[in-house]
N, C-alpha and C. Protein backbone atom coordinates (compact mmCIF):
# COMPACT_ATOMS: atom_id res chain seq x y z
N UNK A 1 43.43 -7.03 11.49
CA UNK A 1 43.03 -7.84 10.35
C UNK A 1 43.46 -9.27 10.56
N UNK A 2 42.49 -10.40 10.91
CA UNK A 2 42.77 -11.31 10.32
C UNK A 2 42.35 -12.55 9.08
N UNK A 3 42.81 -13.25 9.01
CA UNK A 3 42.77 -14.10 7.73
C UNK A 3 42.77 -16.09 8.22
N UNK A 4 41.78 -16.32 8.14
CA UNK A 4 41.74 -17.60 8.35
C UNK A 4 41.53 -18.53 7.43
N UNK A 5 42.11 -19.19 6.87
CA UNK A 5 42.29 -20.51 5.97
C UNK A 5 42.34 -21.82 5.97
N UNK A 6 41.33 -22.62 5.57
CA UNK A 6 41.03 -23.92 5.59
C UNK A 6 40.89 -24.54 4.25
N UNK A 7 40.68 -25.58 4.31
CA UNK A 7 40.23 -26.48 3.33
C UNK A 7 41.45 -27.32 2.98
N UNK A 8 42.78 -27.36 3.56
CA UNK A 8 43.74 -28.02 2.85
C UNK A 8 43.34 -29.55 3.20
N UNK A 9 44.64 -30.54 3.22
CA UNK A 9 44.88 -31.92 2.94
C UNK A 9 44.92 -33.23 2.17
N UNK A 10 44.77 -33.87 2.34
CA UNK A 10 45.38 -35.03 1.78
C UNK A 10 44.42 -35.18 0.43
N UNK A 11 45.14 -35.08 -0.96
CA UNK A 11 44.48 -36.00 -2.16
C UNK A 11 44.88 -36.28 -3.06
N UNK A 12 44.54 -37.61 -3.76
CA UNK A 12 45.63 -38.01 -4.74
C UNK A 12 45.71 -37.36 -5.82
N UNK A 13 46.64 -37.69 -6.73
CA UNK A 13 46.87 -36.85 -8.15
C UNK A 13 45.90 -36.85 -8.90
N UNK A 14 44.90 -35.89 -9.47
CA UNK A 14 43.54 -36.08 -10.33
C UNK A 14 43.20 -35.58 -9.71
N UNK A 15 42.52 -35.41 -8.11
CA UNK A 15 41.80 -34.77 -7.36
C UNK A 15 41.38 -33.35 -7.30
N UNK A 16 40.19 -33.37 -6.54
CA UNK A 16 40.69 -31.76 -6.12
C UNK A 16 40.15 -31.32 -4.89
N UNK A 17 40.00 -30.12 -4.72
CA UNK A 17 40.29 -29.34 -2.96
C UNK A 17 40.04 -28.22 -3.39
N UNK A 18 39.04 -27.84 -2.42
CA UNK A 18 38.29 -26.19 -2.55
C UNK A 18 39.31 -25.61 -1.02
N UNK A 19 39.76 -24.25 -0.97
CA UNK A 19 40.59 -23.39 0.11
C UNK A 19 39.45 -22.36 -0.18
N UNK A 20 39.21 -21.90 1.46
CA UNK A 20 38.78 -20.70 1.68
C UNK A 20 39.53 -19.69 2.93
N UNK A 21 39.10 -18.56 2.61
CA UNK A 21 39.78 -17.45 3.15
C UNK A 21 39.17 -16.62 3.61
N UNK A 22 38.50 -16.59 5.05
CA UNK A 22 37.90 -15.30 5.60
C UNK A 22 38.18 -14.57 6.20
N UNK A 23 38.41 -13.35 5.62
CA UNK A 23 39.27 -11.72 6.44
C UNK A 23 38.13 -11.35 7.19
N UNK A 24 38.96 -10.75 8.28
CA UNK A 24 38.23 -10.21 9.66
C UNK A 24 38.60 -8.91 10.20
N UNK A 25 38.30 -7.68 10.58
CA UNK A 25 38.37 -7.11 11.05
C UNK A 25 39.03 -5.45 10.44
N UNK A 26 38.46 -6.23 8.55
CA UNK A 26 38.56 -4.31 7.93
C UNK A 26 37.76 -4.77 7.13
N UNK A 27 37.42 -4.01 6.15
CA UNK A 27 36.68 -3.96 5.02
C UNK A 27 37.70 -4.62 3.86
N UNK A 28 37.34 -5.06 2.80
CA UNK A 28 38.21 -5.60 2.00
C UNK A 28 37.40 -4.89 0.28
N UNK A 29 36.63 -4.54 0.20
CA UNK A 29 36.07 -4.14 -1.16
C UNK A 29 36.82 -3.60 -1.89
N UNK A 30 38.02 -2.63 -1.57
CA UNK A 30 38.75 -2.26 -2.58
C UNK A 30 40.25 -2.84 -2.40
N UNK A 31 40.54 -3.98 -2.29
CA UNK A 31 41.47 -4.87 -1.98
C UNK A 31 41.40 -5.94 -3.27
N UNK A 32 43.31 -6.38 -3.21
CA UNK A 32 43.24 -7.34 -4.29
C UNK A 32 43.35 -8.35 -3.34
N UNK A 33 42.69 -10.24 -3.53
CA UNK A 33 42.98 -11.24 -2.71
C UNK A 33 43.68 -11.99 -3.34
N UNK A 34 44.45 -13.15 -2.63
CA UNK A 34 44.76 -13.88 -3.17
C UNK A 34 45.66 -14.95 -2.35
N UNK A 35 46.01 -16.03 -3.71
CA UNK A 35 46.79 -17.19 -3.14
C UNK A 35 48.44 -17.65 -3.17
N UNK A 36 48.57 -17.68 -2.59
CA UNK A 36 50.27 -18.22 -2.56
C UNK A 36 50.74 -19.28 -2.17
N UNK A 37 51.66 -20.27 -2.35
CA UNK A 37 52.22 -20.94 -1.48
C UNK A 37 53.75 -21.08 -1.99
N UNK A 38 54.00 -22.29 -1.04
CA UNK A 38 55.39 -22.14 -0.57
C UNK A 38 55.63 -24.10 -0.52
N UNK A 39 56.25 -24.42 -1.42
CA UNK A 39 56.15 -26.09 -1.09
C UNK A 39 58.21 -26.00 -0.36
N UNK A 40 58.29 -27.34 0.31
CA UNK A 40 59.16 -27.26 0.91
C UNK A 40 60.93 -26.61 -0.05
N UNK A 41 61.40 -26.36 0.75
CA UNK A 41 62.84 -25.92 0.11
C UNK A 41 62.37 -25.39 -1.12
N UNK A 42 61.47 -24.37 -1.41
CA UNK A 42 61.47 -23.67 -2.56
C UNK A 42 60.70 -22.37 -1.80
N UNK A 43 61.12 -20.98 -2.71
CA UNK A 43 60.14 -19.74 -2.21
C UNK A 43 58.85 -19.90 -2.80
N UNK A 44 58.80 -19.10 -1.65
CA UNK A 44 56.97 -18.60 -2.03
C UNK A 44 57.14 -18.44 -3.42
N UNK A 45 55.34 -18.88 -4.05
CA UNK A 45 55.34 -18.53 -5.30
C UNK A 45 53.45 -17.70 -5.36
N UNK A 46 53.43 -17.06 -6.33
CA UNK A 46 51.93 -16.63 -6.48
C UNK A 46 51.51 -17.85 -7.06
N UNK A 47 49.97 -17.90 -6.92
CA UNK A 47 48.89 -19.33 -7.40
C UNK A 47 48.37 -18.27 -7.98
N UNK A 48 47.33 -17.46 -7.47
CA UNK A 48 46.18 -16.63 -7.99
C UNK A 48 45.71 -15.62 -7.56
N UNK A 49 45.55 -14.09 -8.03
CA UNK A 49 45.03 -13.23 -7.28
C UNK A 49 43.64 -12.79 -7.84
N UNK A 50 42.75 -11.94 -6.97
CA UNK A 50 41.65 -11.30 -7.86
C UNK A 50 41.05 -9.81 -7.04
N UNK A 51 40.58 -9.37 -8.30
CA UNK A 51 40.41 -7.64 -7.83
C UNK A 51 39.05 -7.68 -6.92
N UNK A 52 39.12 -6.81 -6.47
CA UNK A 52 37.23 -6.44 -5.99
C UNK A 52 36.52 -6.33 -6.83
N UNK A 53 37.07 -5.93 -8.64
CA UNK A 53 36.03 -5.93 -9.27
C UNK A 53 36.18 -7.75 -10.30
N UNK A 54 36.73 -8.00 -9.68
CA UNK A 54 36.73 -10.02 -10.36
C UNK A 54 37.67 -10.49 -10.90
N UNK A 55 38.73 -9.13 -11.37
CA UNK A 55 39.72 -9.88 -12.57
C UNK A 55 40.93 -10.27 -11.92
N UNK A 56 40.91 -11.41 -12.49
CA UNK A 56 41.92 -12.35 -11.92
C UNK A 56 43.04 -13.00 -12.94
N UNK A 57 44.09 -13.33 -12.03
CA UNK A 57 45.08 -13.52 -12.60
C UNK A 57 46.11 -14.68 -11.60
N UNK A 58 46.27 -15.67 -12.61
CA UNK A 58 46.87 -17.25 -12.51
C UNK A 58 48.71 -17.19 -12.62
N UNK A 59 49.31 -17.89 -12.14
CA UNK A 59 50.11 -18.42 -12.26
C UNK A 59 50.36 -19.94 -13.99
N UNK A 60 51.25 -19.54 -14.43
CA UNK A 60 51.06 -20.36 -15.61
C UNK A 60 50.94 -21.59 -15.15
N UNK A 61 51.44 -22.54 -14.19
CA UNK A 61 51.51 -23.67 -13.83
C UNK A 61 50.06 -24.15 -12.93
N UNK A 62 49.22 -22.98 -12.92
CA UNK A 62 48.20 -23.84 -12.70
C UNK A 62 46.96 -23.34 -13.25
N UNK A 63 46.94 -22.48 -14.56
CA UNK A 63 46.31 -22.04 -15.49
C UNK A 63 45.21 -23.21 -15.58
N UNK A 64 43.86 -23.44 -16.42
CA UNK A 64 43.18 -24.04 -16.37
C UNK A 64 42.66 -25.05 -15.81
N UNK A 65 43.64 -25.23 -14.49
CA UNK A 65 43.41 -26.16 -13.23
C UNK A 65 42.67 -25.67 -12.07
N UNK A 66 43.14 -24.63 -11.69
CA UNK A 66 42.56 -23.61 -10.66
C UNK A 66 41.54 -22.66 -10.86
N UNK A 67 40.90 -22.06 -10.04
CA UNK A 67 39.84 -21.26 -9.89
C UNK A 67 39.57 -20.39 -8.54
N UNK A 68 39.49 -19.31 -8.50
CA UNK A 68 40.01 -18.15 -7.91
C UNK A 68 38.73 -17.20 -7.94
N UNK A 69 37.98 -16.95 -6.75
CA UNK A 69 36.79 -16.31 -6.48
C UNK A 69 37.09 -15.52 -5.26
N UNK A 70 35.74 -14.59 -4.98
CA UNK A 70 35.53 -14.00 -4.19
C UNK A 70 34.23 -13.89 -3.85
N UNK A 71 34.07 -13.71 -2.45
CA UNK A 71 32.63 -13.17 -1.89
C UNK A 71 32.54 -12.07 -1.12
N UNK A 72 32.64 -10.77 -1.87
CA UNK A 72 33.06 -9.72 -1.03
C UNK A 72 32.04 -8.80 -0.04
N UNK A 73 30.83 -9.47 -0.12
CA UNK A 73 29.63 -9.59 1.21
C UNK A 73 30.40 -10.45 2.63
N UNK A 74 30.84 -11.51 2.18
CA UNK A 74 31.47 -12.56 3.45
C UNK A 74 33.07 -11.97 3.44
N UNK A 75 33.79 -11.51 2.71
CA UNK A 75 34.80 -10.96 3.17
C UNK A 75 35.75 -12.08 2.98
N UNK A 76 35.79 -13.05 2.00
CA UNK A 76 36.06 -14.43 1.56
C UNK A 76 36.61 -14.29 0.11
N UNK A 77 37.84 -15.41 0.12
CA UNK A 77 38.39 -15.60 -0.85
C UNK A 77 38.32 -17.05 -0.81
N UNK A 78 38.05 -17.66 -2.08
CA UNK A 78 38.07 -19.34 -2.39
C UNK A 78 39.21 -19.25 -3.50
N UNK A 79 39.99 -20.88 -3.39
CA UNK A 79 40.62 -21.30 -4.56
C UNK A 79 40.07 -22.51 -5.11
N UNK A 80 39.39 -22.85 -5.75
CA UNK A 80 39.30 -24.46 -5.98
C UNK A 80 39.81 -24.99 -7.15
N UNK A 81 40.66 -26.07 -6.66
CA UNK A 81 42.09 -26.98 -7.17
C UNK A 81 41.41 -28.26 -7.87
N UNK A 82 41.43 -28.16 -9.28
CA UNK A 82 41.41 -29.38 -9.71
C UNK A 82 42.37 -29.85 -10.55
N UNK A 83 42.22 -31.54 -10.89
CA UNK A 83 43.28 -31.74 -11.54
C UNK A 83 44.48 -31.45 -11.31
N UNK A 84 44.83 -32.11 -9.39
CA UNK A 84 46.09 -31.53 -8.39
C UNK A 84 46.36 -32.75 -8.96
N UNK A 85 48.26 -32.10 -9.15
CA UNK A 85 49.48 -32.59 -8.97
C UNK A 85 49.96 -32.71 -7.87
N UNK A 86 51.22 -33.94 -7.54
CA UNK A 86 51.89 -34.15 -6.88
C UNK A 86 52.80 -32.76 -6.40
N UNK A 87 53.33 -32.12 -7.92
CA UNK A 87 54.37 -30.84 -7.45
C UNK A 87 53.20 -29.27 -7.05
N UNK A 88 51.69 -30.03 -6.76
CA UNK A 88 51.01 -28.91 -5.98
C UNK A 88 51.09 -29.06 -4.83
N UNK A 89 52.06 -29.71 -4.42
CA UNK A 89 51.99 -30.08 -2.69
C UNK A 89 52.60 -28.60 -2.15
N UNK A 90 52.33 -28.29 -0.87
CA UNK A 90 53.03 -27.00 -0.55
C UNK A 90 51.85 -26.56 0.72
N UNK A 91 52.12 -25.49 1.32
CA UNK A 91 51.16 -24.54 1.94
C UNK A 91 50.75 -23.54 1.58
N UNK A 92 49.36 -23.60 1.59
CA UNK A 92 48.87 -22.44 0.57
C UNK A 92 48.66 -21.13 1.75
N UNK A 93 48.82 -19.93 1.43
CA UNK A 93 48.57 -19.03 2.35
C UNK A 93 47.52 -18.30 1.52
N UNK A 94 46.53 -17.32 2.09
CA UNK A 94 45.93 -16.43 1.26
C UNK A 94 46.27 -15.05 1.94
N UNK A 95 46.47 -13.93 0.83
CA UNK A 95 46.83 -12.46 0.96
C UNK A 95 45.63 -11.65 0.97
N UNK A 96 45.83 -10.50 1.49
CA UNK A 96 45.09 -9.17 1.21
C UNK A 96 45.91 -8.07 1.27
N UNK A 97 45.65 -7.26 -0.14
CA UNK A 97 46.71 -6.18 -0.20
C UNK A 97 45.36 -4.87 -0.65
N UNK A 98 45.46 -4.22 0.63
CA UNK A 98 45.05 -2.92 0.61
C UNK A 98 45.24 -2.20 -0.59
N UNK A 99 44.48 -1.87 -1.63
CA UNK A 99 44.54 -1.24 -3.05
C UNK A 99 45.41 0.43 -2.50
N UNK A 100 44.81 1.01 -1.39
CA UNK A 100 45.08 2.34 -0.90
C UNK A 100 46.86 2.55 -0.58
N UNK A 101 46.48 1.57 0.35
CA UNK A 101 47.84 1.64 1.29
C UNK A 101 49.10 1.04 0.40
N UNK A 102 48.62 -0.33 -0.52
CA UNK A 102 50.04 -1.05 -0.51
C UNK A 102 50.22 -2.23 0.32
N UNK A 103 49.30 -2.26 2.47
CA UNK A 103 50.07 -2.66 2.75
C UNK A 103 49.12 -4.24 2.59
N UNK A 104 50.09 -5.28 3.10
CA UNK A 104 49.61 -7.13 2.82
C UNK A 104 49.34 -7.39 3.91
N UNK A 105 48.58 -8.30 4.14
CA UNK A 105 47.91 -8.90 5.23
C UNK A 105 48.03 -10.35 4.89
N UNK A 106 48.58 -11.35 5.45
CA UNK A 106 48.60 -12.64 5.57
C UNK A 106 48.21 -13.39 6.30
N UNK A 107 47.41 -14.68 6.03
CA UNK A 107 46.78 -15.23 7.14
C UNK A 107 47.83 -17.12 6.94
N UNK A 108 47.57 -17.44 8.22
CA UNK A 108 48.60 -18.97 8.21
C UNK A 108 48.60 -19.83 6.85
N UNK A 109 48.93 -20.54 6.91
CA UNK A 109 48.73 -21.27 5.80
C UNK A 109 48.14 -22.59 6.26
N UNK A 110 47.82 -23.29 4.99
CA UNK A 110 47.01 -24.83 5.40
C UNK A 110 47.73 -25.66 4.31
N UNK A 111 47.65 -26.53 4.27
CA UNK A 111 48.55 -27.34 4.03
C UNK A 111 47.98 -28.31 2.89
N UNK A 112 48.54 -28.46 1.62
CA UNK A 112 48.37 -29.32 0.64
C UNK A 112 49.05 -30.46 0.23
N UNK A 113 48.60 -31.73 0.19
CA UNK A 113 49.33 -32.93 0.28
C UNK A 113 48.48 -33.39 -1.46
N UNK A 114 49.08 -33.56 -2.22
CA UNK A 114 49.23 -34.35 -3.28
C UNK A 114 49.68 -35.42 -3.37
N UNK A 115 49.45 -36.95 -2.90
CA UNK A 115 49.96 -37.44 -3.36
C UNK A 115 50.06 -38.62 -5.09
N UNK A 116 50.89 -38.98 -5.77
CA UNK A 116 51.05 -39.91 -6.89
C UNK A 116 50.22 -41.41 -7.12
């Protein structure tokens, strides 16, 4: 299984930035996806996850900012970030957690620059 992620970099505060996520090499339909990151000297935190069947679920801090899809024909997870903050800076990674198994699949992260 892998997981490839793009869309990060550089934008100022107000902005925004679409992340996508394409898993490779299982099926993902009965899988939850999702987003995480990790900004420096702080842990990982959840952004957003969503089911195979759509329902999704936010992090309070970026509740009506973010947006959290799937294309489970392409095997793709999107986040698109609006109305980024400075304290959204971080690396975003995206997950896949096997509904069956339990087990997570992580792909690199890409990198979000907010700046003020």
């Amino acid at each position: 299984v892998q997981l490839q992620a793009s869309g990060g970099g550089l934008v100022q505060a107000g902005g925004s930035l679409r992340l996508s996520c394409a898993a490779s090499g299982s099926s993902f339909s009965r899988n939850i996806m999702g987003w995480y990151r990790q900004a420096p000297g702080k842990q990982r935190e959840l952004v957003a996850t969503i089911t195979s069947g759509g329902s999704t679920n936010y992090a309070d801090s970026v509740k009506g900012r973010f947006t959290i899809s799937r294309d489970n024909a392409k095997n793709t997870v999107y986040l698109q970030m609006n109305s980024l903050k400075p304290e959204d800076t971080a690396v975003y990674c995206c997950n896949v957690r096997a509904v069956a198994t339990g087990i997570n699949y992580w792909g690199r992260g890409t990198l979000v620059t907010v700046s003020s």
